[in-house]
Protein backbone atom coordinates (compact mmCIF):
# COMPACT_ATOMS: atom_id res chain seq x y z
CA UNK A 1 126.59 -35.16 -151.58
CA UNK A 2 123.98 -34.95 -148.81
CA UNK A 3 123.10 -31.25 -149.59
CA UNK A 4 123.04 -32.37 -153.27
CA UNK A 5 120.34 -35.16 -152.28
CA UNK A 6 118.50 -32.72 -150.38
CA UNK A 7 117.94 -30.30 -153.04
CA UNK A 8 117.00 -33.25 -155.69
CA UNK A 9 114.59 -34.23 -153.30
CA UNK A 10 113.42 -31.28 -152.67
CA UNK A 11 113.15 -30.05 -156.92
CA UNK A 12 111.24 -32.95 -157.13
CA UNK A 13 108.64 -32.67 -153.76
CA UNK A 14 108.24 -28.96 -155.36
CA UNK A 15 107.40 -29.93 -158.94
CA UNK A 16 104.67 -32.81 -157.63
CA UNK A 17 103.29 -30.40 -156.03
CA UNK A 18 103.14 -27.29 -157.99
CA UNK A 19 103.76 -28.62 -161.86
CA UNK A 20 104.54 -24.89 -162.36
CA UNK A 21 107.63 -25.36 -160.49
CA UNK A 22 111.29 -26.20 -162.29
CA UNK A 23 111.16 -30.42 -162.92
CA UNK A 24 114.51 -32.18 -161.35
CA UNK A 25 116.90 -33.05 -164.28
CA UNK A 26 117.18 -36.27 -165.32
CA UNK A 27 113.82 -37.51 -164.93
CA UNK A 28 111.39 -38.04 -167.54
CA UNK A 29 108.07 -36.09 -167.51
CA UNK A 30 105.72 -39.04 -167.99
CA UNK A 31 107.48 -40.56 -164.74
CA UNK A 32 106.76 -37.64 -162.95
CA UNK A 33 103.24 -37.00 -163.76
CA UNK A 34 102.48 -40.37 -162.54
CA UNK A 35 104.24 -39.51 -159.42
CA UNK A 36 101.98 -36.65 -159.25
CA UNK A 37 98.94 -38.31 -160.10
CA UNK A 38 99.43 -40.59 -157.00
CA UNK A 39 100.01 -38.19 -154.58
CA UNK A 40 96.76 -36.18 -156.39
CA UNK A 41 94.67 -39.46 -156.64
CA UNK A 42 95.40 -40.05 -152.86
CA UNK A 43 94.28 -35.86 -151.24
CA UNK A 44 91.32 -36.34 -153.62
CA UNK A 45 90.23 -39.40 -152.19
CA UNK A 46 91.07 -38.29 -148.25
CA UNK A 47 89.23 -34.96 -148.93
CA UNK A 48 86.23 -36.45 -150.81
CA UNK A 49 85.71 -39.08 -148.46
CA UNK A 50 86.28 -36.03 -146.04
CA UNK A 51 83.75 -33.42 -147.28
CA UNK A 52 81.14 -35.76 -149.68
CA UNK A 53 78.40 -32.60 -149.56
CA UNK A 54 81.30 -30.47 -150.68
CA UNK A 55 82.74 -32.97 -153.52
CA UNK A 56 79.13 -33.70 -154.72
CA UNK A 57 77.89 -30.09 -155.17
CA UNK A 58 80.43 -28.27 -156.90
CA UNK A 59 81.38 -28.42 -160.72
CA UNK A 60 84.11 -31.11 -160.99
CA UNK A 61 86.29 -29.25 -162.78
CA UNK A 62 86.10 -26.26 -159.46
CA UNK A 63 86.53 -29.61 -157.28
CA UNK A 64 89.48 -30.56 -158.71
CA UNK A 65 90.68 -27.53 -159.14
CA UNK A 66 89.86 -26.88 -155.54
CA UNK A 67 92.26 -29.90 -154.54
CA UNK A 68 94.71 -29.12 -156.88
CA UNK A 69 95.02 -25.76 -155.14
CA UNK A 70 95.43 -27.11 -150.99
CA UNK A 71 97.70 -29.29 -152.69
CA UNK A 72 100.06 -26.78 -154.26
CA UNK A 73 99.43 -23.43 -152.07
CA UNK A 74 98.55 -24.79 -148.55
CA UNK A 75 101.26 -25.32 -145.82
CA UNK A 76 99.62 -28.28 -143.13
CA UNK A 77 101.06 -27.69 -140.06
CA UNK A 78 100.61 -31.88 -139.14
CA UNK A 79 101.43 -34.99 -140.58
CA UNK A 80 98.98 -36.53 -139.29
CA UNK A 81 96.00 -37.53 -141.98
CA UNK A 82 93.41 -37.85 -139.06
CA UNK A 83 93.66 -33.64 -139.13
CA UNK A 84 93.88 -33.83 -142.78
CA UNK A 85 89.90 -32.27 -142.81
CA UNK A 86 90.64 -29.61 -140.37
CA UNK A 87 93.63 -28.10 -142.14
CA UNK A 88 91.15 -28.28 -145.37
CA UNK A 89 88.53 -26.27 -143.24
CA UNK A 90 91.51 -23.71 -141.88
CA UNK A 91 92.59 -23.28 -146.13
CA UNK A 92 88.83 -22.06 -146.76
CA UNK A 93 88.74 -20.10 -143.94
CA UNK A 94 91.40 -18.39 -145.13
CA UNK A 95 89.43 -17.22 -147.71
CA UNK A 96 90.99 -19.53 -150.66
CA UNK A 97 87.28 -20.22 -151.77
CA UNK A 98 87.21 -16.72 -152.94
CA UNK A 99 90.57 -17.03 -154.64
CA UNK A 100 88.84 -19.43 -156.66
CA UNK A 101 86.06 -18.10 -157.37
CA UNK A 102 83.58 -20.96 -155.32
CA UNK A 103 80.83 -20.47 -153.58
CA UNK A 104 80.70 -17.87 -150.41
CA UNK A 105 79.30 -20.65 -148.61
CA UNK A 106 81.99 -22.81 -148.96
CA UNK A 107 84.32 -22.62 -146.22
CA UNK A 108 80.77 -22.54 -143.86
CA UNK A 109 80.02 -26.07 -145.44
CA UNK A 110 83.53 -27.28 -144.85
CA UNK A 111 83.40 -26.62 -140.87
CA UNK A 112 80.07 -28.14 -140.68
CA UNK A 113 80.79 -31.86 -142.66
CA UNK A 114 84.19 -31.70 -140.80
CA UNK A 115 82.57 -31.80 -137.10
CA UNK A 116 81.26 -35.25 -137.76
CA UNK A 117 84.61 -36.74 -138.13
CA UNK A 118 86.17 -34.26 -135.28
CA UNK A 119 83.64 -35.59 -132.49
CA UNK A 120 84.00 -39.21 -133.99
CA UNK A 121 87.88 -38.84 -133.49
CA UNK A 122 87.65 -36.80 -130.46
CA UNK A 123 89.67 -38.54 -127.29
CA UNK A 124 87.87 -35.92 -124.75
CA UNK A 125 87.21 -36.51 -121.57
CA UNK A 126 84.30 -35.31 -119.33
CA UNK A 127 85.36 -33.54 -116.51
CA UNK A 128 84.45 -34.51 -113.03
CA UNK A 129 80.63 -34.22 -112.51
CA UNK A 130 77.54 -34.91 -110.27
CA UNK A 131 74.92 -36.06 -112.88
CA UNK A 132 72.08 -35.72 -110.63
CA UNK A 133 72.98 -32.37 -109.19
CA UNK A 134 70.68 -29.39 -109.09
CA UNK A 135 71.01 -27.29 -112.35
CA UNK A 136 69.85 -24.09 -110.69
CA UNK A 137 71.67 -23.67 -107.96
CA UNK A 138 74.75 -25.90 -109.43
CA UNK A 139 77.22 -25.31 -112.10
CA UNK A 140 75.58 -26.79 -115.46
CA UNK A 141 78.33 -28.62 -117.33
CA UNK A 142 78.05 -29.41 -120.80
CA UNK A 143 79.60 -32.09 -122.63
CA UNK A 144 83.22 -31.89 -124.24
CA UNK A 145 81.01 -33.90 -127.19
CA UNK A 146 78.21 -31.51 -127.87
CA UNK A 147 78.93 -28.70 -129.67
CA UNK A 148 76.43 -25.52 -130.29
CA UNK A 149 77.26 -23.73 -133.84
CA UNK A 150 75.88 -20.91 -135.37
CA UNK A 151 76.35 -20.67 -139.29
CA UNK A 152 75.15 -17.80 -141.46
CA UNK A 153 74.26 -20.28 -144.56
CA UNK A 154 71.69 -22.94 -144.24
CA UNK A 155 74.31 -25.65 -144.53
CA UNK A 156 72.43 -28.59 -143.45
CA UNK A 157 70.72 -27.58 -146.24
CA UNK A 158 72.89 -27.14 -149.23
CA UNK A 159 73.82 -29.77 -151.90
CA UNK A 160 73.66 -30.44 -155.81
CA UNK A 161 69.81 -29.58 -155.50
CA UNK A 162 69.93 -26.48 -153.33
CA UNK A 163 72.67 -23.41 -153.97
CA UNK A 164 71.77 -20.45 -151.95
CA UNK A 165 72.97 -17.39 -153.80
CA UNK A 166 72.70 -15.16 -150.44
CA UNK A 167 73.35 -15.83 -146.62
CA UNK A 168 70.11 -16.47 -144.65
CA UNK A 169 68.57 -13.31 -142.42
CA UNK A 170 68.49 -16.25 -139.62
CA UNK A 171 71.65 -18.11 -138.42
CA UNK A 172 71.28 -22.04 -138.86
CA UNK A 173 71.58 -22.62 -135.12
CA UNK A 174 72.45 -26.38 -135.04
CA UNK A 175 73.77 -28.65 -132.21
CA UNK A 176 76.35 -31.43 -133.27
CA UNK A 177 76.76 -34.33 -129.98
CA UNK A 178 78.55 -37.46 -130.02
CA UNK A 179 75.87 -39.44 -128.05
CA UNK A 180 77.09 -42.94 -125.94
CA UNK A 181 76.23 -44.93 -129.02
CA UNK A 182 79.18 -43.19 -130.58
CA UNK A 183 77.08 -41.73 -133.76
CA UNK A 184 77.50 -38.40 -134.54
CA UNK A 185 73.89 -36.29 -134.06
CA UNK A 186 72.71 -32.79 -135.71
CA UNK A 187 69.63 -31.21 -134.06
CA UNK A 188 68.58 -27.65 -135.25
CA UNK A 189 68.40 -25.54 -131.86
CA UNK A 190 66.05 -22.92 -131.02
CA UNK A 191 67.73 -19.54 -130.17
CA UNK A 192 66.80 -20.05 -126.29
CA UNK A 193 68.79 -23.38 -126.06
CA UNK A 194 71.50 -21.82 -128.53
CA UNK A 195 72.03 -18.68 -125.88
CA UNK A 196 71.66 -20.94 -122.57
CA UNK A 197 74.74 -23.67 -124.46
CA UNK A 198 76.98 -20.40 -125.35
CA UNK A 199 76.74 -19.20 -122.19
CA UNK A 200 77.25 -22.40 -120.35
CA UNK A 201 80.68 -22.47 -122.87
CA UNK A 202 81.43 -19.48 -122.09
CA UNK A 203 81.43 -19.59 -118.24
CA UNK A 204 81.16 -21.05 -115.19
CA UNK A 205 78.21 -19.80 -112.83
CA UNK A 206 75.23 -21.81 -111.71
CA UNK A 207 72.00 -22.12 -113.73
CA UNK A 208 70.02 -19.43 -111.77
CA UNK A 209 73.05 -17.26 -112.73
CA UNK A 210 72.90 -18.04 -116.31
CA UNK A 211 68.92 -17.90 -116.66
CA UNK A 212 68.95 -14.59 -115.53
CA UNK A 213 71.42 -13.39 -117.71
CA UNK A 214 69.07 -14.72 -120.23
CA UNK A 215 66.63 -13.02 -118.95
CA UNK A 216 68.47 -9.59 -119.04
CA UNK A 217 69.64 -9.95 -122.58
CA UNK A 218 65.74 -10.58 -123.82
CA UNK A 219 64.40 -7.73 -121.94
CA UNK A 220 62.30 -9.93 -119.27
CA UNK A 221 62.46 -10.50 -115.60
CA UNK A 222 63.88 -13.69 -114.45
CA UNK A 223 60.18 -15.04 -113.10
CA UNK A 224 59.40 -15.10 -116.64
CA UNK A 225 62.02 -17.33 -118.16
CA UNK A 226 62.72 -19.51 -114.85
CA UNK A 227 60.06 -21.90 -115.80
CA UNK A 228 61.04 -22.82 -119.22
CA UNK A 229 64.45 -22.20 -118.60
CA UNK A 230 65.00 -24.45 -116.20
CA UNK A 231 62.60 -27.07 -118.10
CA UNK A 232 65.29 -26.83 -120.56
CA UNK A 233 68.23 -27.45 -118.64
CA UNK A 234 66.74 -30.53 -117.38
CA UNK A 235 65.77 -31.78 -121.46
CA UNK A 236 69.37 -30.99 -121.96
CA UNK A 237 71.09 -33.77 -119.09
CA UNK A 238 68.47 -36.26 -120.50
CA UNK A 239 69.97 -35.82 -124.13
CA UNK A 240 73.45 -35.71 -122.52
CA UNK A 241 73.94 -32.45 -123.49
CA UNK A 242 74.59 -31.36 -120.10
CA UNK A 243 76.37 -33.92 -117.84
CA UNK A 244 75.43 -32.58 -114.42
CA UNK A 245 76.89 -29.91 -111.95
CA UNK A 246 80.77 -29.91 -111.39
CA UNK A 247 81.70 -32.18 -108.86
């Protein structure tokens, strides 16, 4: 009896999920289209409410068909609907856009609406710091809450009145920062302050270090960039961006 259960409730899981699958006997097909149509109504209304750029600019038929799709093909790997979005953002990543035949700039779009609601949920915690250290001969920290992205479409840009047809020949540098009145922030970044974040992400050395890797990678001698450089670092721990020098 229990594995007969199991397999009922499994038949029917299967067919509200994928209609194209075998319905359970015994159970009439109105029933279970309204059964569907809940658990439909419901993913619509977590993803929209998820990704409104998204739901806004495409065709509603290729939205719903869109949802339709996670719903039936994608596997989440949580139950949890607070990481709903970012399984959404792994499906298009995986290139289901193009299944569909949406936009190329679709799974770009995702990742960028979804950050809002990442750093808004985000229970990070700054690591031991010294806020009023020296950022040039210190270790710059940056914030667990500011995040430096580089996107080949202009997707702070796109919606129902702009559809790029082609990537831009610029990335759309952009910094995303949970600030300490708990809003999420976008600022576009130049590609100075893009390099100096990546590289202060990417490793631990102290400012002077990291300027003159700048430096190197530009073709100039670290005199040059010092200035400005360090100009920036200090514009950076005003906006929070970059907490200090580890402790």
């Amino acid at each position: 009896m229990p594995e007969t259960l199991h397999e009922q409730l499994m038949t029917l899981a299967r067919h509200v999920r994928d209609p194209r699958q075998p319905a359970p006997p015994g159970i009439e097909a109105r029933r279970l289209a309204i059964y569907r149509q809940l658990f439909i109504g419901n993913l619509d209304s977590l993803l929209g409410g998820g990704f409104p750029v998204i739901r806004a600019t495409l065709a509603p038929a290729q939205w719903q068909a869109l949802v339709h799709a996670f719903y039936a093909d994608y596997r989440c790997q949580t139950p949890l609907f607070t990481e709903l979005a970012k399984e959404f953002v792994g499906y298009l990543e995986e290139g289901a856009g193009d299944a569909l035949g949406l936009p190329s700039w679709l799974a770009e779009l995702a990742h960028y609406e979804w950050t809002e609601s990442a750093l808004l949920l985000s229970a990070s915690c700054e690591p031991a710091h010294d806020p009023e250290g020296d950022l040039l001969e210190g270790v710059p920290l940056l914030s667990t809450l500011a995040w430096p992205l580089a996107y080949r479409w202009p997707v702070c840009d796109i919606g129902p009145n702009h559809l790029p047809t082609s990537a831009s020949s610029e990335p759309t540098l952009i910094l995303v920062q949970r600030r300490t009145d708990q809003r999420v922030h976008f600022s576009r970044l130049a590609p100075l302050a893009y390099a100096l974040l990546t590289l202060l992400q990417a490793r631990e050395c102290s400012g002077r270090e990291h300027l003159a890797a700048l430096a190197e990678a530009v073709g100039v001698s670290i005199d040059e960039i010092l200035p400005q450089g360090q100009a920036l670092l200090e514009c950076l721990r005003v906006q929070g961006v970059v907490l200090g020098i580890r402790a």
